[in-house]
N, C-alpha and C. Protein backbone atom coordinates (compact mmCIF):
# COMPACT_ATOMS: atom_id res chain seq x y z
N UNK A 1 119.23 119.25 130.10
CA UNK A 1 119.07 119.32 131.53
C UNK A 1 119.00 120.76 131.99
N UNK A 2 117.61 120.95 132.72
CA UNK A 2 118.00 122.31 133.30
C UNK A 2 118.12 122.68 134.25
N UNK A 3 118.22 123.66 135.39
CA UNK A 3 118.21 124.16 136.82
C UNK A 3 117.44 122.76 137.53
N UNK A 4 116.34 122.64 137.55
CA UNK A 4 115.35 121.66 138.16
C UNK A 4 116.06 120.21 138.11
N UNK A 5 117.12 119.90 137.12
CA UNK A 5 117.51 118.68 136.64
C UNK A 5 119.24 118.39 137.44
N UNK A 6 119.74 119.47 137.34
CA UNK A 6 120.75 119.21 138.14
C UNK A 6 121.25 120.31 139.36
N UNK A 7 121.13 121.14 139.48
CA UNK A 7 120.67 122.42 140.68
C UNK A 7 119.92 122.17 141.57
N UNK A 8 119.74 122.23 143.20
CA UNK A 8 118.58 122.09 143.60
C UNK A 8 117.55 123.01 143.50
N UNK A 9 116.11 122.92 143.72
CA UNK A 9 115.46 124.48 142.97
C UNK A 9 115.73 125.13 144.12
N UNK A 10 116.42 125.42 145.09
CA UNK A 10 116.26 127.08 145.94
C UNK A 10 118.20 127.24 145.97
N UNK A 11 118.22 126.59 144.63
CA UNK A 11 120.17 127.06 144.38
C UNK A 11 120.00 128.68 144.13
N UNK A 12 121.38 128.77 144.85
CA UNK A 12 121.49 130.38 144.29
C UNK A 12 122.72 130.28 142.82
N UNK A 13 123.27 129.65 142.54
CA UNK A 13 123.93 129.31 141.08
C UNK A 13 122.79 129.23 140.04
N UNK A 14 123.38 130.37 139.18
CA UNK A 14 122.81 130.91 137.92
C UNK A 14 123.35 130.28 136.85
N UNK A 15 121.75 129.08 136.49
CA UNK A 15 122.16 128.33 135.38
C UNK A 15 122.41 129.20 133.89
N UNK A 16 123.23 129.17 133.41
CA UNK A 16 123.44 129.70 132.22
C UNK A 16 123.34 129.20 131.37
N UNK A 17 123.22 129.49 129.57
CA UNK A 17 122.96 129.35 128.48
C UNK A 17 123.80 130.02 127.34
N UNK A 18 123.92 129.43 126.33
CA UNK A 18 124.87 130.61 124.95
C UNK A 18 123.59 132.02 124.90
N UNK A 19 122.58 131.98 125.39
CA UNK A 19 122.32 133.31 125.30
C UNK A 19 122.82 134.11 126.44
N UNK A 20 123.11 133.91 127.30
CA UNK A 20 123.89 134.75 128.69
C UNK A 20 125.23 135.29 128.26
N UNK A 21 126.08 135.04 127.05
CA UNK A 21 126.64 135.23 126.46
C UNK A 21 127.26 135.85 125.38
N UNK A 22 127.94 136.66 125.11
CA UNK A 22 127.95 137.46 123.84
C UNK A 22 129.66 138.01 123.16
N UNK A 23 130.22 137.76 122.70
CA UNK A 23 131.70 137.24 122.43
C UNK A 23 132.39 136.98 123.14
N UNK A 24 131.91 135.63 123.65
CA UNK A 24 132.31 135.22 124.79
C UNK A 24 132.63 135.49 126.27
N UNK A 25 131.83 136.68 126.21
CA UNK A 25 131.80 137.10 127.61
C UNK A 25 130.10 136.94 128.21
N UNK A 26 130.37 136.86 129.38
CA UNK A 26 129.26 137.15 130.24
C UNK A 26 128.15 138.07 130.67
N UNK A 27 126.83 137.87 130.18
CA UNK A 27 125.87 139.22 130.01
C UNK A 27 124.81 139.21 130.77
N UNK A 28 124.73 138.28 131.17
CA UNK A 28 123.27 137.51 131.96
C UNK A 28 123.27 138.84 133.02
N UNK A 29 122.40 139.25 133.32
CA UNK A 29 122.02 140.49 134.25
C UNK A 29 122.55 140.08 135.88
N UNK A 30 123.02 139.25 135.98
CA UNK A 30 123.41 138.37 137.40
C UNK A 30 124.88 139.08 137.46
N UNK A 31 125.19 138.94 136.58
CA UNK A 31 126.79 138.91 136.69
C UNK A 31 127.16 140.64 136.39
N UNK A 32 126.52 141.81 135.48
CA UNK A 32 126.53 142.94 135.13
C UNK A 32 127.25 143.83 136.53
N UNK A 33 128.22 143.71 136.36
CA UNK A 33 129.31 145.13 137.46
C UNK A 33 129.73 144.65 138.49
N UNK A 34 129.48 142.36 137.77
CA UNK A 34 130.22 142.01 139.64
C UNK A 34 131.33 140.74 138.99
N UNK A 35 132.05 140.99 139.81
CA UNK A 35 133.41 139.59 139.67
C UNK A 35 132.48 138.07 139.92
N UNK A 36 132.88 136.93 139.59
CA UNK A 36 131.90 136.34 139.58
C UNK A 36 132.91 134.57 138.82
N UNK A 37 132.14 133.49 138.85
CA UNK A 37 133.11 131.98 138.97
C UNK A 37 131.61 131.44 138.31
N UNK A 38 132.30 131.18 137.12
CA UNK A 38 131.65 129.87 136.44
C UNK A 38 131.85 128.94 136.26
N UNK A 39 131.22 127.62 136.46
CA UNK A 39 131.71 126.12 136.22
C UNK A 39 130.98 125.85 135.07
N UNK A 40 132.22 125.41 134.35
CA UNK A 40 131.55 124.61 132.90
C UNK A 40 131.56 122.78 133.23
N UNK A 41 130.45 122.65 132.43
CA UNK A 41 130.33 121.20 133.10
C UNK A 41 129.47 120.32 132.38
N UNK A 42 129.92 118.92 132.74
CA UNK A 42 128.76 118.27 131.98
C UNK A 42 127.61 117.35 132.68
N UNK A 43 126.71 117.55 132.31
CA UNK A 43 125.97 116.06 133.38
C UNK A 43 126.24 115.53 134.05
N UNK A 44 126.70 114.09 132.69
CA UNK A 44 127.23 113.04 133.38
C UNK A 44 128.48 112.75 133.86
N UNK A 45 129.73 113.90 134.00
CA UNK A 45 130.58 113.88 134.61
C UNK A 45 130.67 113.67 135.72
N UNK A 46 131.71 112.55 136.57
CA UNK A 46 131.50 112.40 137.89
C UNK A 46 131.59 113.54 139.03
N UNK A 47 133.02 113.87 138.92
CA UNK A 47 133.76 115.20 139.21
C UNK A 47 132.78 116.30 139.55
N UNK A 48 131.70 116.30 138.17
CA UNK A 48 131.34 117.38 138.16
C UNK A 48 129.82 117.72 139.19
N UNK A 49 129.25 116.17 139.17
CA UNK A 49 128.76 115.76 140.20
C UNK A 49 128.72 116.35 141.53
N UNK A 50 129.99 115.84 142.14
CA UNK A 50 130.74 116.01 143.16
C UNK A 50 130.62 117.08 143.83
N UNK A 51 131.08 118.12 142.57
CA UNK A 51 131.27 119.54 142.57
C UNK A 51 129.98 120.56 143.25
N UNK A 52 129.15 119.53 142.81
CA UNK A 52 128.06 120.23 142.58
C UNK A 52 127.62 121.03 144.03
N UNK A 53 127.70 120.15 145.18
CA UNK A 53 127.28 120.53 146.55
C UNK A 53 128.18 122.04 147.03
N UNK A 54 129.65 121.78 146.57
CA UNK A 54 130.73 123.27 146.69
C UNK A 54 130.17 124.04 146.02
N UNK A 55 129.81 123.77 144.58
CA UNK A 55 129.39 125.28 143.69
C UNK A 55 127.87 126.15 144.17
N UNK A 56 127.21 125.20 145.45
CA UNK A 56 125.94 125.25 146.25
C UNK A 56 126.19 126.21 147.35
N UNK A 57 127.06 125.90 147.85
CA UNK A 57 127.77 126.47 149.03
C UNK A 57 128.43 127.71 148.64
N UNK A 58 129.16 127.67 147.57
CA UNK A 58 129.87 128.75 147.25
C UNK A 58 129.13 130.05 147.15
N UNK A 59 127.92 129.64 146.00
CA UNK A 59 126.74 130.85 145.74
C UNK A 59 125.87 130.96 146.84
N UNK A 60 125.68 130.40 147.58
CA UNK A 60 124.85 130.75 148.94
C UNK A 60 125.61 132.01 149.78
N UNK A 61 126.95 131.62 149.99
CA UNK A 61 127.99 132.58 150.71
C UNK A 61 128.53 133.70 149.66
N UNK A 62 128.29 133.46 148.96
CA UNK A 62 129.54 134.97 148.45
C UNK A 62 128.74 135.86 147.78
N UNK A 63 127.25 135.29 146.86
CA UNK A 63 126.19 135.74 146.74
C UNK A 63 125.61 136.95 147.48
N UNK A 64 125.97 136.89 148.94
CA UNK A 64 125.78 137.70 149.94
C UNK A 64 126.89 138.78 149.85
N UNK A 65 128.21 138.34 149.31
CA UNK A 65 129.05 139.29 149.46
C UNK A 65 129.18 140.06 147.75
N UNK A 66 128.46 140.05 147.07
CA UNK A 66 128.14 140.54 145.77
C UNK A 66 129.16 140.21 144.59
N UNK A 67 129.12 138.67 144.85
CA UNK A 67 129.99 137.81 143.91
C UNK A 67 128.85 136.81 143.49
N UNK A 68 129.21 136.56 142.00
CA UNK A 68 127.90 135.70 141.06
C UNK A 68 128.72 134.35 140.57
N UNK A 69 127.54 133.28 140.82
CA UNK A 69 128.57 132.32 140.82
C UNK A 69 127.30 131.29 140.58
N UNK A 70 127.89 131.08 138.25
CA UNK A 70 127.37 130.34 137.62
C UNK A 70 127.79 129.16 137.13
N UNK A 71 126.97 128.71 136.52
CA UNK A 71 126.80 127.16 135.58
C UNK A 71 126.69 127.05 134.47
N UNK A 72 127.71 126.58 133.50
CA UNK A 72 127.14 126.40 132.09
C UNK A 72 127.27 124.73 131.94
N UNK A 73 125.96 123.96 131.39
CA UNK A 73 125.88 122.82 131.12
C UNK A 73 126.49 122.43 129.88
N UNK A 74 127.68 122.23 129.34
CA UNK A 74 128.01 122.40 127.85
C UNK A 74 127.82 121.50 127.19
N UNK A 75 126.86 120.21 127.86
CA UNK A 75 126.25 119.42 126.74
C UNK A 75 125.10 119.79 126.32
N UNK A 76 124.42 121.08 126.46
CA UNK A 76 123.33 121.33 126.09
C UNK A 76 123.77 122.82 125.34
N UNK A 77 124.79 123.05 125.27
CA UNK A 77 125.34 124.47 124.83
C UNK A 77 126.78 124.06 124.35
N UNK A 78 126.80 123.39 123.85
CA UNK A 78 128.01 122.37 123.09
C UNK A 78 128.92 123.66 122.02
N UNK A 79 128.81 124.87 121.33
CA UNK A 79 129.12 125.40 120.64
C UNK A 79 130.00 126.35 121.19
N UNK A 80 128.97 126.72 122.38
CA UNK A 80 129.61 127.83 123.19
C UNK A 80 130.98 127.29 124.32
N UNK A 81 130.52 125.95 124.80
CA UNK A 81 131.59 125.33 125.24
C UNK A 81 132.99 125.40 124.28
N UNK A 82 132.91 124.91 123.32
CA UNK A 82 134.06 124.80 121.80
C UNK A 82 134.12 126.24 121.66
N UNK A 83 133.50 127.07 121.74
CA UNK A 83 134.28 128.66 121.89
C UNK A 83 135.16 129.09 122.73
N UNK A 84 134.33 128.76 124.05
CA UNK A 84 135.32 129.36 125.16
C UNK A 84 136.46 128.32 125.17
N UNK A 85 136.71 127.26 124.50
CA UNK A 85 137.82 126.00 124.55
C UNK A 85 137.41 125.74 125.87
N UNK A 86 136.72 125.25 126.23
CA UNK A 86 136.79 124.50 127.63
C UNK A 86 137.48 122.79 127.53
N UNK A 87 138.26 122.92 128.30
CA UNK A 87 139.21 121.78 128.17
C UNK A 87 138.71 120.29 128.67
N UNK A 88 138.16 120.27 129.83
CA UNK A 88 137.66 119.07 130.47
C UNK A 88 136.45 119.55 131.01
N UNK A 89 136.08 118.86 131.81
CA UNK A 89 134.82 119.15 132.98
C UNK A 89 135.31 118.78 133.88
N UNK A 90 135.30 119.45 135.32
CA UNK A 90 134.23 120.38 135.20
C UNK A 90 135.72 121.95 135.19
N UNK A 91 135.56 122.52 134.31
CA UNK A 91 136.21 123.98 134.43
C UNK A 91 135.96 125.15 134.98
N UNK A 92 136.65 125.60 135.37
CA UNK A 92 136.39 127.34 136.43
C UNK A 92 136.40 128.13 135.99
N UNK A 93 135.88 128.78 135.60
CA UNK A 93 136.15 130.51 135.36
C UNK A 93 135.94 131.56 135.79
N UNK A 94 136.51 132.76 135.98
CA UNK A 94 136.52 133.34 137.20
C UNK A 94 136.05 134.87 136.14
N UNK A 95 135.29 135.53 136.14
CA UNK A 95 134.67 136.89 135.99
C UNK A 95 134.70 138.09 136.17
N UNK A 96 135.05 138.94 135.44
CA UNK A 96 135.30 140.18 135.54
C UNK A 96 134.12 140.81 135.52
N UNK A 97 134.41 142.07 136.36
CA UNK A 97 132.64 143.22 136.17
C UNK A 97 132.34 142.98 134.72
N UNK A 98 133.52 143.30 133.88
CA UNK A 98 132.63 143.28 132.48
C UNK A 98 132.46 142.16 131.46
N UNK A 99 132.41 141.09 132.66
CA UNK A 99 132.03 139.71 131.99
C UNK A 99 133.10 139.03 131.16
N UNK A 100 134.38 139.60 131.07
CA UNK A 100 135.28 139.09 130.79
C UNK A 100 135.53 137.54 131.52
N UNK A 101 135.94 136.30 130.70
CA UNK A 101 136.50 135.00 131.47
C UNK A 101 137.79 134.90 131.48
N UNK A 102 137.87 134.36 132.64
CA UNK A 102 139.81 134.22 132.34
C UNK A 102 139.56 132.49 133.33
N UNK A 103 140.50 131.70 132.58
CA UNK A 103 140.58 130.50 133.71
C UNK A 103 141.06 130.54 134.83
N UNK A 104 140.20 129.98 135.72
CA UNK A 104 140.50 129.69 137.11
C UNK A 104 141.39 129.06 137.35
N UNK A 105 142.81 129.51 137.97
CA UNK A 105 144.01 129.09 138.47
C UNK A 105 143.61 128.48 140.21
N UNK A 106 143.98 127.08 139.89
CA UNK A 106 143.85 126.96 141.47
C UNK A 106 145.12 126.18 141.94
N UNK A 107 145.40 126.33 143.16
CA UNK A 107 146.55 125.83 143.73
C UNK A 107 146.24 124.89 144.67
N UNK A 108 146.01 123.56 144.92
CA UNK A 108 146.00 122.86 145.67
C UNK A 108 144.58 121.56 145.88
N UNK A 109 143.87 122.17 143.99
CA UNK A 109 142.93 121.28 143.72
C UNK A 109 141.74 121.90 144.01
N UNK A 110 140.74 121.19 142.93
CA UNK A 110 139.23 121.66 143.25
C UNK A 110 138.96 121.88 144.46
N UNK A 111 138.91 122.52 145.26
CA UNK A 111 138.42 122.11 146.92
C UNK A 111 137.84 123.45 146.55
N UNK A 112 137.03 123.84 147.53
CA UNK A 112 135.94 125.17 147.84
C UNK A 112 137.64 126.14 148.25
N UNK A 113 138.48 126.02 149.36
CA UNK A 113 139.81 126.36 149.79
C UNK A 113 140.53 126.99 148.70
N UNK A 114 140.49 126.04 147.95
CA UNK A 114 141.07 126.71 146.70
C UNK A 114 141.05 127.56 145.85
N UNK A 115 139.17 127.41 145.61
CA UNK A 115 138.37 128.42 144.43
C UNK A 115 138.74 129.65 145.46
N UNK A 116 138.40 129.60 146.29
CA UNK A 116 138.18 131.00 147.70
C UNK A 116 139.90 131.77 147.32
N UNK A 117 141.28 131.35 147.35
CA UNK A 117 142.07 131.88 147.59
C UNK A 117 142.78 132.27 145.80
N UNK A 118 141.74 131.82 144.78
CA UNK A 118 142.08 132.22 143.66
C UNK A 118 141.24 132.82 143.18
N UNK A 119 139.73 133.36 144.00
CA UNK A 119 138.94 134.72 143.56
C UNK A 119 140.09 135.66 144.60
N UNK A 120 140.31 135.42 145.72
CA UNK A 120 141.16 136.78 146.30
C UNK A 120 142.35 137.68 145.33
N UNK A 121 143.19 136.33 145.11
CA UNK A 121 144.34 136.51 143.95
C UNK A 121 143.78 137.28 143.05
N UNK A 122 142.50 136.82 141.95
CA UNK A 122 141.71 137.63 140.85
C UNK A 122 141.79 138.98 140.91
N UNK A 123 140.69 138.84 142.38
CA UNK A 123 140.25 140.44 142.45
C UNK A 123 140.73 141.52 142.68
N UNK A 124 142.04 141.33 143.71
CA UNK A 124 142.83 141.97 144.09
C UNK A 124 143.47 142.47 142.96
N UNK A 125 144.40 141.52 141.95
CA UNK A 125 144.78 142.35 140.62
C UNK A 125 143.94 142.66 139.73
N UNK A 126 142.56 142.70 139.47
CA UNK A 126 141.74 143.69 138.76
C UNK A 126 140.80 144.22 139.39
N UNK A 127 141.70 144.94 140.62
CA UNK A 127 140.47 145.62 141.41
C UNK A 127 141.50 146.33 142.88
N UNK A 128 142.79 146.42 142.17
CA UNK A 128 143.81 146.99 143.05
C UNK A 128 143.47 146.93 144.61
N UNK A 129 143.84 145.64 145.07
CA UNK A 129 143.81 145.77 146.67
C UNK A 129 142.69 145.46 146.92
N UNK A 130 141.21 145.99 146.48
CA UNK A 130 140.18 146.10 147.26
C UNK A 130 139.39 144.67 146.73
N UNK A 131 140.33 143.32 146.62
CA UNK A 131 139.38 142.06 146.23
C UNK A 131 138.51 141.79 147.62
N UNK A 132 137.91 140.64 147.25
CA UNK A 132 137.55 140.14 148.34
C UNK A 132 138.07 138.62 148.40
N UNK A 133 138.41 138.83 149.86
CA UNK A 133 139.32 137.68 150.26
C UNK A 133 138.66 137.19 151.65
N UNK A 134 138.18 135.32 151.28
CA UNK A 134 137.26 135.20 152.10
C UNK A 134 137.72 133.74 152.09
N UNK A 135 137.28 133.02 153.29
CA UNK A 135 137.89 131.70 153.85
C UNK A 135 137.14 130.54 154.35
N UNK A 136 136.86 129.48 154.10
CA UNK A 136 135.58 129.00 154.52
C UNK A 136 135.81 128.34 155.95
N UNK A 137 134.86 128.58 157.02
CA UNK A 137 134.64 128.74 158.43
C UNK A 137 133.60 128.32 158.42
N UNK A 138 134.20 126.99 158.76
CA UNK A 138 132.92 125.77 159.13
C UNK A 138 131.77 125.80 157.98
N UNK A 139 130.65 126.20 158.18
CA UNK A 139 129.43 125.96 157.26
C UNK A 139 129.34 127.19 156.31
N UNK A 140 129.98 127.93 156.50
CA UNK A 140 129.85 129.83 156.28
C UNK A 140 131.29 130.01 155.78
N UNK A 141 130.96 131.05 154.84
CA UNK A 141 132.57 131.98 154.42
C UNK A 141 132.58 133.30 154.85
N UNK A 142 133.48 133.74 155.42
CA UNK A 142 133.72 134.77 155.83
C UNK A 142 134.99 135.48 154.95
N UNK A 143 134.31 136.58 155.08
CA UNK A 143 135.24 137.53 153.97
C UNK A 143 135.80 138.24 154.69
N UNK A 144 136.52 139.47 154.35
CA UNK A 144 137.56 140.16 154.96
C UNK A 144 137.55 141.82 153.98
């Protein structure tokens, strides 16, 4: 399945691949010198489904605020999934400038609310103070 198959085509979420990848970090030219939230995921997962319209929303808004915010399908990249141990679907991961993954800690459940107040948490401690901390307001996120 690719972008066209589960993405809508004018998504701003950057479908990814084990070539975007390189000991397990993140290389894809999207993500190069920016903090950034990947969902690992599968198809036919319901959840992940679900997800799909937030992870739409998410990269539309923060995209703007120079945060990258991808997709890895790991039934089509099944190896690289079993590298990074991805535990269930759909999983978060949250991005360092240098493509480093660390799992997405969230407090209060998948919700868009959630991902939003655990990139602030992120960035702020690898990026002393100056994260971005942003809140979703109505149709739009607003950052701070």
């Amino acid at each position: 399945m690719g972008k066209d198959d589960y993405y809508k085509d004018n998504s701003e979420v950057v479908e990814l691949c084990a070539a975007d990848f390189t000991n397990n970090k993140v290389t894809h030219p999207s993500f190069v010198d920016k903090f950034g939230l990947v969902k690992a995921y599968a198809p036919w997962c319901g959840f992940c489904k679900r997800f799909k319209d937030d992870m739409n929303f998410l990269a539309e808004n923060l995209n703007k605020q120079g945060f990258t915010v991808g997709a890895l399908n790991c039934v089509d990249n099944k190896e690289l999934g079993k590298s990074l141990k991805v535990p269930h679907y759909p999983f978060l991961y949250q991005v360092s400038p240098n493509g480093e993954l660390k799992p997405m800690e969230l407090e209060g459940g998948r919700t868009v609310e959630s991902v939003l107040k655990s990139i602030c948490k992120f960035t702020n401690e690898n990026n002393v103070g100056k994260g971005k901390c942003c809140k979703k307001d109505g149709d739009k996120i607003v950052c701070n």
